[in-house]
C-alpha atoms as a PDB file:
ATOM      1  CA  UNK A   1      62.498  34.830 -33.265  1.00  0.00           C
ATOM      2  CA  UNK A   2      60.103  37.213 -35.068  1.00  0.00           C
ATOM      3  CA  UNK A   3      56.748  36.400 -35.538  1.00  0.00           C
ATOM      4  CA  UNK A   4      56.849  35.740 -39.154  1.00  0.00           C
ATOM      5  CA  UNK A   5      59.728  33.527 -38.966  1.00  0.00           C
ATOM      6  CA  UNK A   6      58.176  31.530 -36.529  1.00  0.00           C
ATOM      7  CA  UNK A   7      55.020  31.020 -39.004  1.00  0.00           C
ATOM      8  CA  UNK A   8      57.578  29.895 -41.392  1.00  0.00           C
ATOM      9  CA  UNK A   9      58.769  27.322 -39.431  1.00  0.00           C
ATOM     10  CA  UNK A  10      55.142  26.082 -38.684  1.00  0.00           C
ATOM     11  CA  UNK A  11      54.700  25.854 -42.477  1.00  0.00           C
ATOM     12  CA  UNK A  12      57.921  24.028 -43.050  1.00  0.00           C
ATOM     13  CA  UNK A  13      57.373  21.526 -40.233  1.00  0.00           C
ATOM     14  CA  UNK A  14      53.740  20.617 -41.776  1.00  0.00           C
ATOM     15  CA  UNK A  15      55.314  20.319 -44.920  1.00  0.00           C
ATOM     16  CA  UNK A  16      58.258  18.117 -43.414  1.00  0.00           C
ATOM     17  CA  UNK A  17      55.380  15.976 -41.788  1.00  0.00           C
ATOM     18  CA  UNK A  18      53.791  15.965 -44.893  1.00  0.00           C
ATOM     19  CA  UNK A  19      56.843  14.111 -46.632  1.00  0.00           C
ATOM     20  CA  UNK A  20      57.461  12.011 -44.131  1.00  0.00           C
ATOM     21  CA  UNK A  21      53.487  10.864 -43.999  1.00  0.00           C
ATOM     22  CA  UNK A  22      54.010  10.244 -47.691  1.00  0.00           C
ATOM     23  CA  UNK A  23      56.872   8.428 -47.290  1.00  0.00           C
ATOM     24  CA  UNK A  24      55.703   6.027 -44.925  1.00  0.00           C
ATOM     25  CA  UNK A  25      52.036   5.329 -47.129  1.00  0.00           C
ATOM     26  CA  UNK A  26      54.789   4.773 -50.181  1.00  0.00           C
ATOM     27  CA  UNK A  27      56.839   2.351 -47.914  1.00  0.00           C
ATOM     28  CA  UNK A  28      52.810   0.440 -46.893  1.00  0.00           C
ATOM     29  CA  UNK A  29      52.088   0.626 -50.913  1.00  0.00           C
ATOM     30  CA  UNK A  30      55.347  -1.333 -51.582  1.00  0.00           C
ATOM     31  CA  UNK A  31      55.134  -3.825 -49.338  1.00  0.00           C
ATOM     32  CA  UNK A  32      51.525  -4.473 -50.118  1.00  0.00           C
ATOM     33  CA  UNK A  33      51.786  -4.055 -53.796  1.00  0.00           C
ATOM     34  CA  UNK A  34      54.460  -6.540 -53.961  1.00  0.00           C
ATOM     35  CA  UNK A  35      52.834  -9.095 -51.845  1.00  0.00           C
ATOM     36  CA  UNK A  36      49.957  -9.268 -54.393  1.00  0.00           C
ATOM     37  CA  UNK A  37      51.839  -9.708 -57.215  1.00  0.00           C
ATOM     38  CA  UNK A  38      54.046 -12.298 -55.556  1.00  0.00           C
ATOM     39  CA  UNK A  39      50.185 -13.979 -55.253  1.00  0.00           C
ATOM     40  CA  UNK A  40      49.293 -13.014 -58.486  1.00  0.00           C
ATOM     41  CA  UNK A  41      52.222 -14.517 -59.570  1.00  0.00           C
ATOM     42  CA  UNK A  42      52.155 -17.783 -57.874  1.00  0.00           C
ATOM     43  CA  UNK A  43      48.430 -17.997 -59.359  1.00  0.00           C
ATOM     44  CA  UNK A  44      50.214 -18.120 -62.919  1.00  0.00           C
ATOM     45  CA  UNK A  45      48.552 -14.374 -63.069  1.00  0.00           C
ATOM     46  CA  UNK A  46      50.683 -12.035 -65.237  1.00  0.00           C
ATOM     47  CA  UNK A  47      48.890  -8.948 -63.699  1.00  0.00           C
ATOM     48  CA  UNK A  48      47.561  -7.095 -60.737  1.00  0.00           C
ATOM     49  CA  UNK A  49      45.927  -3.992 -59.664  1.00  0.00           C
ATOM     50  CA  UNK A  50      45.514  -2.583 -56.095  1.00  0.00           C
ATOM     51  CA  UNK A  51      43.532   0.485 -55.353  1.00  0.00           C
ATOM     52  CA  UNK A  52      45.364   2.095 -52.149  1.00  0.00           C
ATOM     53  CA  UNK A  53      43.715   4.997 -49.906  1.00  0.00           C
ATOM     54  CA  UNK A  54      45.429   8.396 -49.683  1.00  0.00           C
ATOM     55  CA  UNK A  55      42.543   9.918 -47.718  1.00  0.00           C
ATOM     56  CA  UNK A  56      44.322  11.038 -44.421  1.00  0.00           C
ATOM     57  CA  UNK A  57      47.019  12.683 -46.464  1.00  0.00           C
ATOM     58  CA  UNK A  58      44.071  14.477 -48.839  1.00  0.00           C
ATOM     59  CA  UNK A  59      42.875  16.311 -45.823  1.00  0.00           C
ATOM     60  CA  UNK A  60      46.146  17.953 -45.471  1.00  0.00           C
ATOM     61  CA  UNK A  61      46.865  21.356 -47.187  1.00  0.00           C
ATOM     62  CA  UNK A  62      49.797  20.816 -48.822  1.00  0.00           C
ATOM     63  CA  UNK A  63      48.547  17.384 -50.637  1.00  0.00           C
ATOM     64  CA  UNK A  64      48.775  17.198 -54.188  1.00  0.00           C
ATOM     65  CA  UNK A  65      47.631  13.796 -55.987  1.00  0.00           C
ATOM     66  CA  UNK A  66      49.108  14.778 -59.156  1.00  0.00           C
ATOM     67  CA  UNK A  67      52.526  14.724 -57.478  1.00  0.00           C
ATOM     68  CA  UNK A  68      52.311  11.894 -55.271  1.00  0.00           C
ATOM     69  CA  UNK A  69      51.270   9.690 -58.375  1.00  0.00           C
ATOM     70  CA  UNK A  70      54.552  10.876 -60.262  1.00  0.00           C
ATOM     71  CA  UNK A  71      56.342  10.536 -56.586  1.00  0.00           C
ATOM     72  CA  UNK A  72      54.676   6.691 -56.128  1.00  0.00           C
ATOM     73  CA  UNK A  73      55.402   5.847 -59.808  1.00  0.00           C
ATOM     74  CA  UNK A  74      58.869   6.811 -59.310  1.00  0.00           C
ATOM     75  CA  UNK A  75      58.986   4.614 -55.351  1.00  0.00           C
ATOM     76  CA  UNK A  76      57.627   1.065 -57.417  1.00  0.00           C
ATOM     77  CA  UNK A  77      60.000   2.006 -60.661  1.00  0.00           C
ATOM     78  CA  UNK A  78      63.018   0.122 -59.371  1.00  0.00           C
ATOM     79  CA  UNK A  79      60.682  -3.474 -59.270  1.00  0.00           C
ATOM     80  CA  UNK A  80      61.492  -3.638 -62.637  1.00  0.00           C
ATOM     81  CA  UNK A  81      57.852  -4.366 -64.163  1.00  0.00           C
ATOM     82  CA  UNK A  82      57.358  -3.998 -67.618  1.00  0.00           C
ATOM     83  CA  UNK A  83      54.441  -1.489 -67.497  1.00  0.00           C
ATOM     84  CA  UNK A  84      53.675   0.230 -64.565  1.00  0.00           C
ATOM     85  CA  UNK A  85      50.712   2.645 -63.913  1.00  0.00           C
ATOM     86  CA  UNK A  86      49.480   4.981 -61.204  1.00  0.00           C
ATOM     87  CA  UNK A  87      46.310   6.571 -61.811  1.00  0.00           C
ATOM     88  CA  UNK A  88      43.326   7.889 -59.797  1.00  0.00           C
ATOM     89  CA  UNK A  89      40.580   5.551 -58.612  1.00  0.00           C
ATOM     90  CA  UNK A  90      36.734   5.963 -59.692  1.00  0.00           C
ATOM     91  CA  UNK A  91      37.005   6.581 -55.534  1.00  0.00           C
ATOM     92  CA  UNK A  92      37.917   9.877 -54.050  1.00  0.00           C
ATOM     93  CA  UNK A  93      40.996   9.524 -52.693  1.00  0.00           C
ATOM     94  CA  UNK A  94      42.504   6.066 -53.609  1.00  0.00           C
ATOM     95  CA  UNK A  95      45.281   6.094 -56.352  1.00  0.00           C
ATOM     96  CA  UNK A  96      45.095   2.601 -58.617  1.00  0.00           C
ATOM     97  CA  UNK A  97      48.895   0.756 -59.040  1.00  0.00           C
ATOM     98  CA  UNK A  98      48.872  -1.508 -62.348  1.00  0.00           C
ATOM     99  CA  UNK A  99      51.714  -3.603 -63.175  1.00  0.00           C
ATOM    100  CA  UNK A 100      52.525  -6.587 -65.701  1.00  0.00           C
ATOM    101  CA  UNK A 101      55.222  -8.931 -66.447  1.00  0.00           C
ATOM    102  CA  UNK A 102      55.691 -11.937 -68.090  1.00  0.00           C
ATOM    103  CA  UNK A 103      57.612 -15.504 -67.114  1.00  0.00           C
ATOM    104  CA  UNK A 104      61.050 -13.966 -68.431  1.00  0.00           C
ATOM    105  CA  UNK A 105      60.795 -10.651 -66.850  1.00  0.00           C
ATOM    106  CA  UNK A 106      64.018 -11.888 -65.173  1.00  0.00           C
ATOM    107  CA  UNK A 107      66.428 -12.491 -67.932  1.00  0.00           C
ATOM    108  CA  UNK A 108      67.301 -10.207 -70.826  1.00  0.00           C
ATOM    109  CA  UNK A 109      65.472  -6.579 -69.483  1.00  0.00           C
ATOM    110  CA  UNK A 110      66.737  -7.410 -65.404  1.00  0.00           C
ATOM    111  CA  UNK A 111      70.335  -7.840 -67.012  1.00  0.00           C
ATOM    112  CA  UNK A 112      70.433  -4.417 -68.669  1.00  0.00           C
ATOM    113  CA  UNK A 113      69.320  -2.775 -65.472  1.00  0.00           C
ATOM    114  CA  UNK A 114      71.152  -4.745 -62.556  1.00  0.00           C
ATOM    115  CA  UNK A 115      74.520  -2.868 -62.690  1.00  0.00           C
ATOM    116  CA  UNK A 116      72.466   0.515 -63.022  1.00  0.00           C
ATOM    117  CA  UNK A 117      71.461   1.962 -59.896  1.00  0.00           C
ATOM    118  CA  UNK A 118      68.006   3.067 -59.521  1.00  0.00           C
ATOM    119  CA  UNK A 119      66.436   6.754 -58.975  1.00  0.00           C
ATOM    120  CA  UNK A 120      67.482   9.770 -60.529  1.00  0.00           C
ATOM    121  CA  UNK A 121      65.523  12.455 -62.343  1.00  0.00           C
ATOM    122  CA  UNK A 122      62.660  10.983 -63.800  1.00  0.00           C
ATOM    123  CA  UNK A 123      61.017  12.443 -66.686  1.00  0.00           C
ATOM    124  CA  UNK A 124      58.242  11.574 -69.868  1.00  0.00           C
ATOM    125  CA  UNK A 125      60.307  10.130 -72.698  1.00  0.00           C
ATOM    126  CA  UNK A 126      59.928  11.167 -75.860  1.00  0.00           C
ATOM    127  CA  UNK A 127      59.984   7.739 -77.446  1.00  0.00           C
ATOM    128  CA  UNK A 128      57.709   5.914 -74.920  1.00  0.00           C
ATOM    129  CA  UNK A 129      55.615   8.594 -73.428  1.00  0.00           C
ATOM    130  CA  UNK A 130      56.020   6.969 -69.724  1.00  0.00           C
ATOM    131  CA  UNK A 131      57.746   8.784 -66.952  1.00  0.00           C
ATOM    132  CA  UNK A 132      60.570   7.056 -66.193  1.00  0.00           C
ATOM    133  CA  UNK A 133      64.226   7.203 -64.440  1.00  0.00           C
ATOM    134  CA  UNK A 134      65.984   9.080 -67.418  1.00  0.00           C
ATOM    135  CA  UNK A 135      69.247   9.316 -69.122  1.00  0.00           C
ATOM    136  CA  UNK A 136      71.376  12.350 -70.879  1.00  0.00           C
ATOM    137  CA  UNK A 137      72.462  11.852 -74.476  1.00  0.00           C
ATOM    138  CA  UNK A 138      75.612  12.715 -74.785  1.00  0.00           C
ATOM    139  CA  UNK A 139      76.630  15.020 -76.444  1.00  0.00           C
ATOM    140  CA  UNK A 140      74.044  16.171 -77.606  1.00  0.00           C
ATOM    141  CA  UNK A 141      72.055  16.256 -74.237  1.00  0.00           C
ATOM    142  CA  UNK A 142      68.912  15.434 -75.779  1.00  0.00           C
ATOM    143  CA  UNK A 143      66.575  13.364 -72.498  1.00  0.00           C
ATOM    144  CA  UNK A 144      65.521  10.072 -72.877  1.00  0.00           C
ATOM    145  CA  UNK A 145      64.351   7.022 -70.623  1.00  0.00           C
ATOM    146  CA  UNK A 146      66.600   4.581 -69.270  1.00  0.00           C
ATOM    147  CA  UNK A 147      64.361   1.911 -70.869  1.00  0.00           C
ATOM    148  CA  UNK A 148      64.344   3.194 -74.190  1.00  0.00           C
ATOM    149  CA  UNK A 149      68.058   3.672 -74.249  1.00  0.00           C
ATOM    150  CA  UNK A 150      68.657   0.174 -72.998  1.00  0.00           C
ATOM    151  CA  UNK A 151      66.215  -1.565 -74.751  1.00  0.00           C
ATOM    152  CA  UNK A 152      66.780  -0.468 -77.982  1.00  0.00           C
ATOM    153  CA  UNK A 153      70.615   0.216 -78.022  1.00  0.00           C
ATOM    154  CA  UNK A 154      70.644   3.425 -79.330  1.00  0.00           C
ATOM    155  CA  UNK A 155      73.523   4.824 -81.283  1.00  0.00           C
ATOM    156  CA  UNK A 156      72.319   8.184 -82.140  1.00  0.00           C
ATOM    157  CA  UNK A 157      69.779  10.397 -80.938  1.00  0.00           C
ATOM    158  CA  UNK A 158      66.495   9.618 -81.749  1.00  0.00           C
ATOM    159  CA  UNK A 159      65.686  13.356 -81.993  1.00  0.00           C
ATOM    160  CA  UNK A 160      68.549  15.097 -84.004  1.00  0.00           C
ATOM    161  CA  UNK A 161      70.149  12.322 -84.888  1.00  0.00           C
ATOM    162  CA  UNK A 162      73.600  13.307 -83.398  1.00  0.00           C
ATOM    163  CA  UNK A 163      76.018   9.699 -82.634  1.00  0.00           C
ATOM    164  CA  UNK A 164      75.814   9.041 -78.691  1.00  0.00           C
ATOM    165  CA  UNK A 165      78.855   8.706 -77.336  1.00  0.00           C
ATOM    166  CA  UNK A 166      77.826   7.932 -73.379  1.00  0.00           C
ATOM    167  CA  UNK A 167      74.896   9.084 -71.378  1.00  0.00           C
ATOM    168  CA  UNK A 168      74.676  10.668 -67.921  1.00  0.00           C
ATOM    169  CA  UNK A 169      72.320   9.727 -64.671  1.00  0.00           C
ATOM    170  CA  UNK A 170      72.837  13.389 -63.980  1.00  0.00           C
ATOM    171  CA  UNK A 171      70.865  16.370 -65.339  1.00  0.00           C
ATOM    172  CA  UNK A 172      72.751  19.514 -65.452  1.00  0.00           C
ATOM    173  CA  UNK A 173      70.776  23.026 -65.911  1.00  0.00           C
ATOM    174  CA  UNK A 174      72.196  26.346 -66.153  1.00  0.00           C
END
């Protein structure tokens, strides 16, 4: 192996470790996050904040807060809150997680979304300005949430107007 492939590997196992840090904090964030808003809950509380500490994974090189906000907002999207936030801390370091609901958070808006898989391409609607799981117009492939579509039934495409027809998960590029 030359010597500059062997540097490459080095940079792609950090980066793999990397991940795989991130993953696990994401998986600690979860658990946590939903714990408190079970309490929060159960204290007739309809929302919670919890500042959580990213400092070991700031000291490493290939760290960038900016992504592993989107990345976190995208892990807690499938709880199926109706706002959810992730935003930097007045700390250095610590990201802040903000969610609400209300007492029927379970009915109408959990029915839309329980046959509908969760993940996918996530992207900044248009309509709501939140990044969110998203959803292809079709045909006109215009790139909406899956919130907006659901929630407000659209028929045509809030941006040229063109009737929808279906919508697609998947985001195609050439």
């Amino acid at each position: 192996m030359a010597f500059a492939q062997r540097l490459a590997k080095n940079l792609n196992t950090y980066a793999a470790e990397t991940h795989r840090l991130i993953e696990k904090r994401f998986a600690d964030v979860r658990e946590h996050f939903m714990e408190r808003c079970e309490a929060a809950s159960k204290n007739g509380e309809s929302c919670d904040w919890c500042d959580y500490s990213f400092d070991r994974l700031a000291e490493r090189r290939d760290y960038d807060e900016d992504v592993v906000k989107r990345k976190l907002e995208e892990h807690l999207a499938d709880l199926g809150f109706q706002t959810l936030s992730v935003r930097s801390a007045n700390k250095i370091d610590y990201l802040q997680v903000t969610a609400s609901w209300s007492a029927d958070a379970g009915s109408s808006r959990k029915k839309k979304h329980s046959s509908r898989p969760s993940g996918g391409t996530s992207v900044t609607c248009p309509i709501c300005h939140e990044h969110r799981p998203a959803v292809v117009l079709v045909p006109c492939g215009h790139v909406v949430c899956r919130d907006c579509h659901c929630g407000q039934q659209l028929r045509q495409c809030p941006m040229c107007r063109a009737a929808i027809k279906s919508t697609s998960r998947g985001l195609f590029m050439d």
